[in-house]
C-alpha atoms as a PDB file:
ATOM      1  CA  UNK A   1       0.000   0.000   0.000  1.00  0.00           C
ATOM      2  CA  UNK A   2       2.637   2.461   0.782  1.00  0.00           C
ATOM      3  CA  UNK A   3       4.089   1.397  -2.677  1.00  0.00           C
ATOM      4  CA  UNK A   4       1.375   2.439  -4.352  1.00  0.00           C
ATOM      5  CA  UNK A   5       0.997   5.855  -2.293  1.00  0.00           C
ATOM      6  CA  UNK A   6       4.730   6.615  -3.050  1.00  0.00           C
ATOM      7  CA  UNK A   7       4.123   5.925  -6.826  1.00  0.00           C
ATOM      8  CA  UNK A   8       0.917   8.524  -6.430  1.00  0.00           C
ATOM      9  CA  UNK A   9       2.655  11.234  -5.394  1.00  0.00           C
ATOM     10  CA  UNK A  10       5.837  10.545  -7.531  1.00  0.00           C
ATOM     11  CA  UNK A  11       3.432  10.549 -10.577  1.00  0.00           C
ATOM     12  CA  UNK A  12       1.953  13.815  -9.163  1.00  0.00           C
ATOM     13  CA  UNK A  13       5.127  15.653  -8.407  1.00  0.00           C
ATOM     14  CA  UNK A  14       6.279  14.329 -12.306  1.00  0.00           C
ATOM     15  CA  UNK A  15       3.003  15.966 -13.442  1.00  0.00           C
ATOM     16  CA  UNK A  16       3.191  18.779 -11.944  1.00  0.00           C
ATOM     17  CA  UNK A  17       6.506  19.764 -13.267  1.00  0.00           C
ATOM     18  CA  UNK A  18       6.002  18.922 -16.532  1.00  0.00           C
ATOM     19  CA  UNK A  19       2.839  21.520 -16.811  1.00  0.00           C
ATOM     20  CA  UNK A  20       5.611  24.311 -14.913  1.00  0.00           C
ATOM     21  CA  UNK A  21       8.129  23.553 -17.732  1.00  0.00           C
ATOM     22  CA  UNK A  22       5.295  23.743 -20.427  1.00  0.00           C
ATOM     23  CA  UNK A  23       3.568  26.778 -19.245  1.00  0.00           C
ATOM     24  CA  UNK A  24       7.458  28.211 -18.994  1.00  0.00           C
ATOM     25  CA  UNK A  25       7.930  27.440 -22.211  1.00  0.00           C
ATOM     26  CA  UNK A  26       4.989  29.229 -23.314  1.00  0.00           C
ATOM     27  CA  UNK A  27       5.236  32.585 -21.857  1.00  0.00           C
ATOM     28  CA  UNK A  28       9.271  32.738 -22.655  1.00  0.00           C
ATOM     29  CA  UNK A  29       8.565  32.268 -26.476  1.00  0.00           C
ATOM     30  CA  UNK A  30       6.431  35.359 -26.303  1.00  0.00           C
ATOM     31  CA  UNK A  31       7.697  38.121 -28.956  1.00  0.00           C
ATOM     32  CA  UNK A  32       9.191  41.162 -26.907  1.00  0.00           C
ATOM     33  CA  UNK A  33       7.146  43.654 -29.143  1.00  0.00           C
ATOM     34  CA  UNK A  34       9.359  47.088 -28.138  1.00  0.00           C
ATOM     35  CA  UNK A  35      10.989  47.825 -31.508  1.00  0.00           C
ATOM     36  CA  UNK A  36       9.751  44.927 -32.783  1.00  0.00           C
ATOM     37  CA  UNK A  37       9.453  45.415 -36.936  1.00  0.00           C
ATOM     38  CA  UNK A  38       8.935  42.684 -39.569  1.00  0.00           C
ATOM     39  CA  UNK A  39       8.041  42.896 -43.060  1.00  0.00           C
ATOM     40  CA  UNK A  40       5.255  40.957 -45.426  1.00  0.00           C
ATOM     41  CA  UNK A  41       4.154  40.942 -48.808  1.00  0.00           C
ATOM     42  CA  UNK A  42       0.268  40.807 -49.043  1.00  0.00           C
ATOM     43  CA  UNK A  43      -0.864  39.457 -52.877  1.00  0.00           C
ATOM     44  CA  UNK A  44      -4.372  38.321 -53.334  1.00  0.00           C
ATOM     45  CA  UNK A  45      -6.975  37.954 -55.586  1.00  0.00           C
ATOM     46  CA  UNK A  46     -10.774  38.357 -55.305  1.00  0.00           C
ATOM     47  CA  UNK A  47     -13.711  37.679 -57.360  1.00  0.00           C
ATOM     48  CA  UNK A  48     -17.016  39.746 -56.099  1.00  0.00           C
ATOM     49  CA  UNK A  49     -18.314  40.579 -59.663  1.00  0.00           C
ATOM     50  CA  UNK A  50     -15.224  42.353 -60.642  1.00  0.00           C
ATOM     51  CA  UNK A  51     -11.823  40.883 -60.342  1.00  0.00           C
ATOM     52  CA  UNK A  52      -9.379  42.485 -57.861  1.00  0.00           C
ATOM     53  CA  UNK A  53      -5.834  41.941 -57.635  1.00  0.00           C
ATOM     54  CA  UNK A  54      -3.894  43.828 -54.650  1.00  0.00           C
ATOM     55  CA  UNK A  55       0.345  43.720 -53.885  1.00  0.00           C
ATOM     56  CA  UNK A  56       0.952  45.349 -50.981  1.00  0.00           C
ATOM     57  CA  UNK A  57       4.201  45.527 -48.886  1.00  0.00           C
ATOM     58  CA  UNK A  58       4.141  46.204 -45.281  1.00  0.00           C
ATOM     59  CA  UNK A  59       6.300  47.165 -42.908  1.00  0.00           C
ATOM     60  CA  UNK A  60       4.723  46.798 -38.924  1.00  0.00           C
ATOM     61  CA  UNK A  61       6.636  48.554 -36.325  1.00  0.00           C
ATOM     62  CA  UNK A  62       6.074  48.498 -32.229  1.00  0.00           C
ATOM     63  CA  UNK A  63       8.324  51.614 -31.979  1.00  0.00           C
ATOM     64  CA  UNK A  64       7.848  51.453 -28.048  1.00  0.00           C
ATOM     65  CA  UNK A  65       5.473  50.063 -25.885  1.00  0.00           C
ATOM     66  CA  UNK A  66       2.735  51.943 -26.639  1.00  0.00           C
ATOM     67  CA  UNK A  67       2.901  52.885 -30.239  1.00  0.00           C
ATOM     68  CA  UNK A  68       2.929  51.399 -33.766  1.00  0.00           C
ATOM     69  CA  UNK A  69       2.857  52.178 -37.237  1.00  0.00           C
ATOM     70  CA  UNK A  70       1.888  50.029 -40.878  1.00  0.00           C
ATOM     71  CA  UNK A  71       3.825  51.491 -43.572  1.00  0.00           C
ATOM     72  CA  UNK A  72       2.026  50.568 -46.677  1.00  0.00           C
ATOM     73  CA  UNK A  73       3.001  50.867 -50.489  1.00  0.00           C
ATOM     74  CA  UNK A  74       1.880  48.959 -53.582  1.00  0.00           C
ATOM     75  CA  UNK A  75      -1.498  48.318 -55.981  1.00  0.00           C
ATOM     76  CA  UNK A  76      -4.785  47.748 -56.621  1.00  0.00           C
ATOM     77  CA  UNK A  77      -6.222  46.512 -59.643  1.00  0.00           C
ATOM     78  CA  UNK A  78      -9.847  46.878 -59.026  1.00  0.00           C
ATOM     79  CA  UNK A  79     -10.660  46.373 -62.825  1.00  0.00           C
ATOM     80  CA  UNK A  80      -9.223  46.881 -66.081  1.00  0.00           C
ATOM     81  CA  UNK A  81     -10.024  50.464 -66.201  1.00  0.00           C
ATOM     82  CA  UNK A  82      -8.971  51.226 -62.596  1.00  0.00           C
ATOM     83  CA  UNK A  83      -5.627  50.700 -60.942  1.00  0.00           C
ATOM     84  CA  UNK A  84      -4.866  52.509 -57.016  1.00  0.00           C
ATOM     85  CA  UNK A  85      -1.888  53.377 -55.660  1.00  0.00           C
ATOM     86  CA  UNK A  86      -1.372  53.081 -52.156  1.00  0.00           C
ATOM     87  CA  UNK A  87       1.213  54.975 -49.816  1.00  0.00           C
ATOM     88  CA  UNK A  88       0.789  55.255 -46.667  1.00  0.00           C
ATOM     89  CA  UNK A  89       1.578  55.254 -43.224  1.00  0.00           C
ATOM     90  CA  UNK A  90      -0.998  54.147 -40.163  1.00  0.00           C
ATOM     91  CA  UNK A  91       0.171  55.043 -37.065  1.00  0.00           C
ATOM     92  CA  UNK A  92      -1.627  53.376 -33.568  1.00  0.00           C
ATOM     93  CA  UNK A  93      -1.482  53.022 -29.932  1.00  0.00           C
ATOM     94  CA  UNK A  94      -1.286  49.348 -28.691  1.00  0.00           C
ATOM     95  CA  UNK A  95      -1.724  47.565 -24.918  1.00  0.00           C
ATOM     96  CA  UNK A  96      -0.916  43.941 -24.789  1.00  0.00           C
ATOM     97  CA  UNK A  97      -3.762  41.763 -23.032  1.00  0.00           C
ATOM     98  CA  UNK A  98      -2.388  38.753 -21.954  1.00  0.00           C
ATOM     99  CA  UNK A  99      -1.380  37.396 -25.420  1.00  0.00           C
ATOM    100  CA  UNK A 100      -3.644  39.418 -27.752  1.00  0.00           C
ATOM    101  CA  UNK A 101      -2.717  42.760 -28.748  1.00  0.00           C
ATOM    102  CA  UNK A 102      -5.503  45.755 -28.366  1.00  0.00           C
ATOM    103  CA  UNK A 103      -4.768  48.254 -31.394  1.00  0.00           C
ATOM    104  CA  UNK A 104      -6.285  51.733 -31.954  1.00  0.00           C
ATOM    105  CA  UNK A 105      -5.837  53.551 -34.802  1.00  0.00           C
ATOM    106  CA  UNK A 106      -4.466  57.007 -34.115  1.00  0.00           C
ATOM    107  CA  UNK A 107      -4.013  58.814 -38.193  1.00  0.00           C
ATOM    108  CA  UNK A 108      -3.559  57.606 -41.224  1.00  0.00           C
ATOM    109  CA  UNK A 109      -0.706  59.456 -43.369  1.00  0.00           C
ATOM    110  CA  UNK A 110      -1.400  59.376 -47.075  1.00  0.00           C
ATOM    111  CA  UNK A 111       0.858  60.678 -49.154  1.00  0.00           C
ATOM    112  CA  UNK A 112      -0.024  62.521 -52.172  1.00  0.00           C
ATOM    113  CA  UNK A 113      -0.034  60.143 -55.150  1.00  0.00           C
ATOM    114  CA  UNK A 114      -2.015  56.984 -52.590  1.00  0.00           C
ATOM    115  CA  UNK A 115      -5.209  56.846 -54.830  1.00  0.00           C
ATOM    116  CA  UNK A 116      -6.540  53.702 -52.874  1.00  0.00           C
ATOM    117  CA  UNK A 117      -9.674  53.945 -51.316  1.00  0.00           C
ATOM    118  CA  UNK A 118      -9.960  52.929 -47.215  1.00  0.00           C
ATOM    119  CA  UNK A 119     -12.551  49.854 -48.308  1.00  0.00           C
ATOM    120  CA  UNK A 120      -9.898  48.498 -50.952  1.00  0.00           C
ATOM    121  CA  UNK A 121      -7.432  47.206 -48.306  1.00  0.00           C
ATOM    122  CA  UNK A 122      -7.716  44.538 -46.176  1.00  0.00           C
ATOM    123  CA  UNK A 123      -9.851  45.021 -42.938  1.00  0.00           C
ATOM    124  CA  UNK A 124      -7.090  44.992 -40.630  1.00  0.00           C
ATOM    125  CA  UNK A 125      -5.387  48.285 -42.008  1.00  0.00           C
ATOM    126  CA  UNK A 126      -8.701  50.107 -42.142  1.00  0.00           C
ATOM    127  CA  UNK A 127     -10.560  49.497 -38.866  1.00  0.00           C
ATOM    128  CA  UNK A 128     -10.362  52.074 -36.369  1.00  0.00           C
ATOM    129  CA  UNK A 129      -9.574  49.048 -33.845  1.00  0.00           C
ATOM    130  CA  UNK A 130      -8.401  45.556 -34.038  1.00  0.00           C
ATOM    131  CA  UNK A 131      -7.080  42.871 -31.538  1.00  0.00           C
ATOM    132  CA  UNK A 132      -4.565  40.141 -33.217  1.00  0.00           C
ATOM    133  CA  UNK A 133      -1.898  37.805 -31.776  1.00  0.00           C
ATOM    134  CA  UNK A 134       1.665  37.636 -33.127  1.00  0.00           C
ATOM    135  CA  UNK A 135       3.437  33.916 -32.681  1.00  0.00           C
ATOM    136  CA  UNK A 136       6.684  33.041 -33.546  1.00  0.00           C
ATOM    137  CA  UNK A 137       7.055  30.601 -36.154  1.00  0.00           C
ATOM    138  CA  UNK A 138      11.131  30.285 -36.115  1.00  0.00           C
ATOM    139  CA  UNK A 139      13.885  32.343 -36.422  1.00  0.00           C
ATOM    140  CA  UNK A 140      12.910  35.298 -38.595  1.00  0.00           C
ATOM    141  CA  UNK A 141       8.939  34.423 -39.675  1.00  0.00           C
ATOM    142  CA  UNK A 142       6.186  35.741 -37.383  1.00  0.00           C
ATOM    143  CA  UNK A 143       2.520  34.729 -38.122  1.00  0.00           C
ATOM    144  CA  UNK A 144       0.111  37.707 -37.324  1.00  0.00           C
ATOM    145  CA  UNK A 145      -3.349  36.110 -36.685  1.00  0.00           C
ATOM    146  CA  UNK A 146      -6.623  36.644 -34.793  1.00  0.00           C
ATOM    147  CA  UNK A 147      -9.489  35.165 -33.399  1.00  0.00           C
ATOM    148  CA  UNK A 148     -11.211  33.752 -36.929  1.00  0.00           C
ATOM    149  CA  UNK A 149      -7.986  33.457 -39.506  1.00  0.00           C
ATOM    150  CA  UNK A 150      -4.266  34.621 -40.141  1.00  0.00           C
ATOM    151  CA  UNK A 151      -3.496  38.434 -41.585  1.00  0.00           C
ATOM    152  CA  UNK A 152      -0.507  37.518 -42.639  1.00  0.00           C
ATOM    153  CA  UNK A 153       3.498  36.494 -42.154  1.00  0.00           C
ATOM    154  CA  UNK A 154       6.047  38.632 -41.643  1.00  0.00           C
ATOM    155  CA  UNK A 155       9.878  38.580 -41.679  1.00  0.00           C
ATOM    156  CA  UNK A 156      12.223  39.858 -39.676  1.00  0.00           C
ATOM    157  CA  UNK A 157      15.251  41.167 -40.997  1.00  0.00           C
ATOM    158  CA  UNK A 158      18.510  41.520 -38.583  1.00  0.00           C
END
Protein backbone atom coordinates (compact mmCIF):
# COMPACT_ATOMS: atom_id res chain seq x y z
CA UNK A 1 0.00 0.00 0.00
CA UNK A 2 2.64 2.46 0.78
CA UNK A 3 4.09 1.40 -2.68
CA UNK A 4 1.37 2.44 -4.35
CA UNK A 5 1.00 5.85 -2.29
CA UNK A 6 4.73 6.61 -3.05
CA UNK A 7 4.12 5.93 -6.83
CA UNK A 8 0.92 8.52 -6.43
CA UNK A 9 2.65 11.23 -5.39
CA UNK A 10 5.84 10.54 -7.53
CA UNK A 11 3.43 10.55 -10.58
CA UNK A 12 1.95 13.82 -9.16
CA UNK A 13 5.13 15.65 -8.41
CA UNK A 14 6.28 14.33 -12.31
CA UNK A 15 3.00 15.97 -13.44
CA UNK A 16 3.19 18.78 -11.94
CA UNK A 17 6.51 19.76 -13.27
CA UNK A 18 6.00 18.92 -16.53
CA UNK A 19 2.84 21.52 -16.81
CA UNK A 20 5.61 24.31 -14.91
CA UNK A 21 8.13 23.55 -17.73
CA UNK A 22 5.30 23.74 -20.43
CA UNK A 23 3.57 26.78 -19.25
CA UNK A 24 7.46 28.21 -18.99
CA UNK A 25 7.93 27.44 -22.21
CA UNK A 26 4.99 29.23 -23.31
CA UNK A 27 5.24 32.59 -21.86
CA UNK A 28 9.27 32.74 -22.66
CA UNK A 29 8.56 32.27 -26.48
CA UNK A 30 6.43 35.36 -26.30
CA UNK A 31 7.70 38.12 -28.96
CA UNK A 32 9.19 41.16 -26.91
CA UNK A 33 7.15 43.65 -29.14
CA UNK A 34 9.36 47.09 -28.14
CA UNK A 35 10.99 47.82 -31.51
CA UNK A 36 9.75 44.93 -32.78
CA UNK A 37 9.45 45.42 -36.94
CA UNK A 38 8.93 42.68 -39.57
CA UNK A 39 8.04 42.90 -43.06
CA UNK A 40 5.25 40.96 -45.43
CA UNK A 41 4.15 40.94 -48.81
CA UNK A 42 0.27 40.81 -49.04
CA UNK A 43 -0.86 39.46 -52.88
CA UNK A 44 -4.37 38.32 -53.33
CA UNK A 45 -6.98 37.95 -55.59
CA UNK A 46 -10.77 38.36 -55.31
CA UNK A 47 -13.71 37.68 -57.36
CA UNK A 48 -17.02 39.75 -56.10
CA UNK A 49 -18.31 40.58 -59.66
CA UNK A 50 -15.22 42.35 -60.64
CA UNK A 51 -11.82 40.88 -60.34
CA UNK A 52 -9.38 42.49 -57.86
CA UNK A 53 -5.83 41.94 -57.63
CA UNK A 54 -3.89 43.83 -54.65
CA UNK A 55 0.34 43.72 -53.89
CA UNK A 56 0.95 45.35 -50.98
CA UNK A 57 4.20 45.53 -48.89
CA UNK A 58 4.14 46.20 -45.28
CA UNK A 59 6.30 47.16 -42.91
CA UNK A 60 4.72 46.80 -38.92
CA UNK A 61 6.64 48.55 -36.33
CA UNK A 62 6.07 48.50 -32.23
CA UNK A 63 8.32 51.61 -31.98
CA UNK A 64 7.85 51.45 -28.05
CA UNK A 65 5.47 50.06 -25.88
CA UNK A 66 2.73 51.94 -26.64
CA UNK A 67 2.90 52.88 -30.24
CA UNK A 68 2.93 51.40 -33.77
CA UNK A 69 2.86 52.18 -37.24
CA UNK A 70 1.89 50.03 -40.88
CA UNK A 71 3.82 51.49 -43.57
CA UNK A 72 2.03 50.57 -46.68
CA UNK A 73 3.00 50.87 -50.49
CA UNK A 74 1.88 48.96 -53.58
CA UNK A 75 -1.50 48.32 -55.98
CA UNK A 76 -4.78 47.75 -56.62
CA UNK A 77 -6.22 46.51 -59.64
CA UNK A 78 -9.85 46.88 -59.03
CA UNK A 79 -10.66 46.37 -62.83
CA UNK A 80 -9.22 46.88 -66.08
CA UNK A 81 -10.02 50.46 -66.20
CA UNK A 82 -8.97 51.23 -62.60
CA UNK A 83 -5.63 50.70 -60.94
CA UNK A 84 -4.87 52.51 -57.02
CA UNK A 85 -1.89 53.38 -55.66
CA UNK A 86 -1.37 53.08 -52.16
CA UNK A 87 1.21 54.97 -49.82
CA UNK A 88 0.79 55.26 -46.67
CA UNK A 89 1.58 55.25 -43.22
CA UNK A 90 -1.00 54.15 -40.16
CA UNK A 91 0.17 55.04 -37.06
CA UNK A 92 -1.63 53.38 -33.57
CA UNK A 93 -1.48 53.02 -29.93
CA UNK A 94 -1.29 49.35 -28.69
CA UNK A 95 -1.72 47.56 -24.92
CA UNK A 96 -0.92 43.94 -24.79
CA UNK A 97 -3.76 41.76 -23.03
CA UNK A 98 -2.39 38.75 -21.95
CA UNK A 99 -1.38 37.40 -25.42
CA UNK A 100 -3.64 39.42 -27.75
CA UNK A 101 -2.72 42.76 -28.75
CA UNK A 102 -5.50 45.76 -28.37
CA UNK A 103 -4.77 48.25 -31.39
CA UNK A 104 -6.28 51.73 -31.95
CA UNK A 105 -5.84 53.55 -34.80
CA UNK A 106 -4.47 57.01 -34.12
CA UNK A 107 -4.01 58.81 -38.19
CA UNK A 108 -3.56 57.61 -41.22
CA UNK A 109 -0.71 59.46 -43.37
CA UNK A 110 -1.40 59.38 -47.07
CA UNK A 111 0.86 60.68 -49.15
CA UNK A 112 -0.02 62.52 -52.17
CA UNK A 113 -0.03 60.14 -55.15
CA UNK A 114 -2.01 56.98 -52.59
CA UNK A 115 -5.21 56.85 -54.83
CA UNK A 116 -6.54 53.70 -52.87
CA UNK A 117 -9.67 53.95 -51.32
CA UNK A 118 -9.96 52.93 -47.22
CA UNK A 119 -12.55 49.85 -48.31
CA UNK A 120 -9.90 48.50 -50.95
CA UNK A 121 -7.43 47.21 -48.31
CA UNK A 122 -7.72 44.54 -46.18
CA UNK A 123 -9.85 45.02 -42.94
CA UNK A 124 -7.09 44.99 -40.63
CA UNK A 125 -5.39 48.29 -42.01
CA UNK A 126 -8.70 50.11 -42.14
CA UNK A 127 -10.56 49.50 -38.87
CA UNK A 128 -10.36 52.07 -36.37
CA UNK A 129 -9.57 49.05 -33.85
CA UNK A 130 -8.40 45.56 -34.04
CA UNK A 131 -7.08 42.87 -31.54
CA UNK A 132 -4.57 40.14 -33.22
CA UNK A 133 -1.90 37.81 -31.78
CA UNK A 134 1.67 37.64 -33.13
CA UNK A 135 3.44 33.92 -32.68
CA UNK A 136 6.68 33.04 -33.55
CA UNK A 137 7.06 30.60 -36.15
CA UNK A 138 11.13 30.28 -36.12
CA UNK A 139 13.89 32.34 -36.42
CA UNK A 140 12.91 35.30 -38.60
CA UNK A 141 8.94 34.42 -39.67
CA UNK A 142 6.19 35.74 -37.38
CA UNK A 143 2.52 34.73 -38.12
CA UNK A 144 0.11 37.71 -37.32
CA UNK A 145 -3.35 36.11 -36.68
CA UNK A 146 -6.62 36.64 -34.79
CA UNK A 147 -9.49 35.17 -33.40
CA UNK A 148 -11.21 33.75 -36.93
CA UNK A 149 -7.99 33.46 -39.51
CA UNK A 150 -4.27 34.62 -40.14
CA UNK A 151 -3.50 38.43 -41.58
CA UNK A 152 -0.51 37.52 -42.64
CA UNK A 153 3.50 36.49 -42.15
CA UNK A 154 6.05 38.63 -41.64
CA UNK A 155 9.88 38.58 -41.68
CA UNK A 156 12.22 39.86 -39.68
CA UNK A 157 15.25 41.17 -41.00
CA UNK A 158 18.51 41.52 -38.58
Amino acid sequence: MRVIKLFSALFLVVITVSGIVMIYSVWSSSVNLNGFECKAVISSSEVNGKKSYKSLKLSMLFKDSQHGLFNIYGFIDASAHETYKVTRIINFNYTLNGHRIDTTQISTDKYNNDTAPDESLPEFLTSKSAVFKIDKLNDVDYIIYDDVSPAFICRVHE
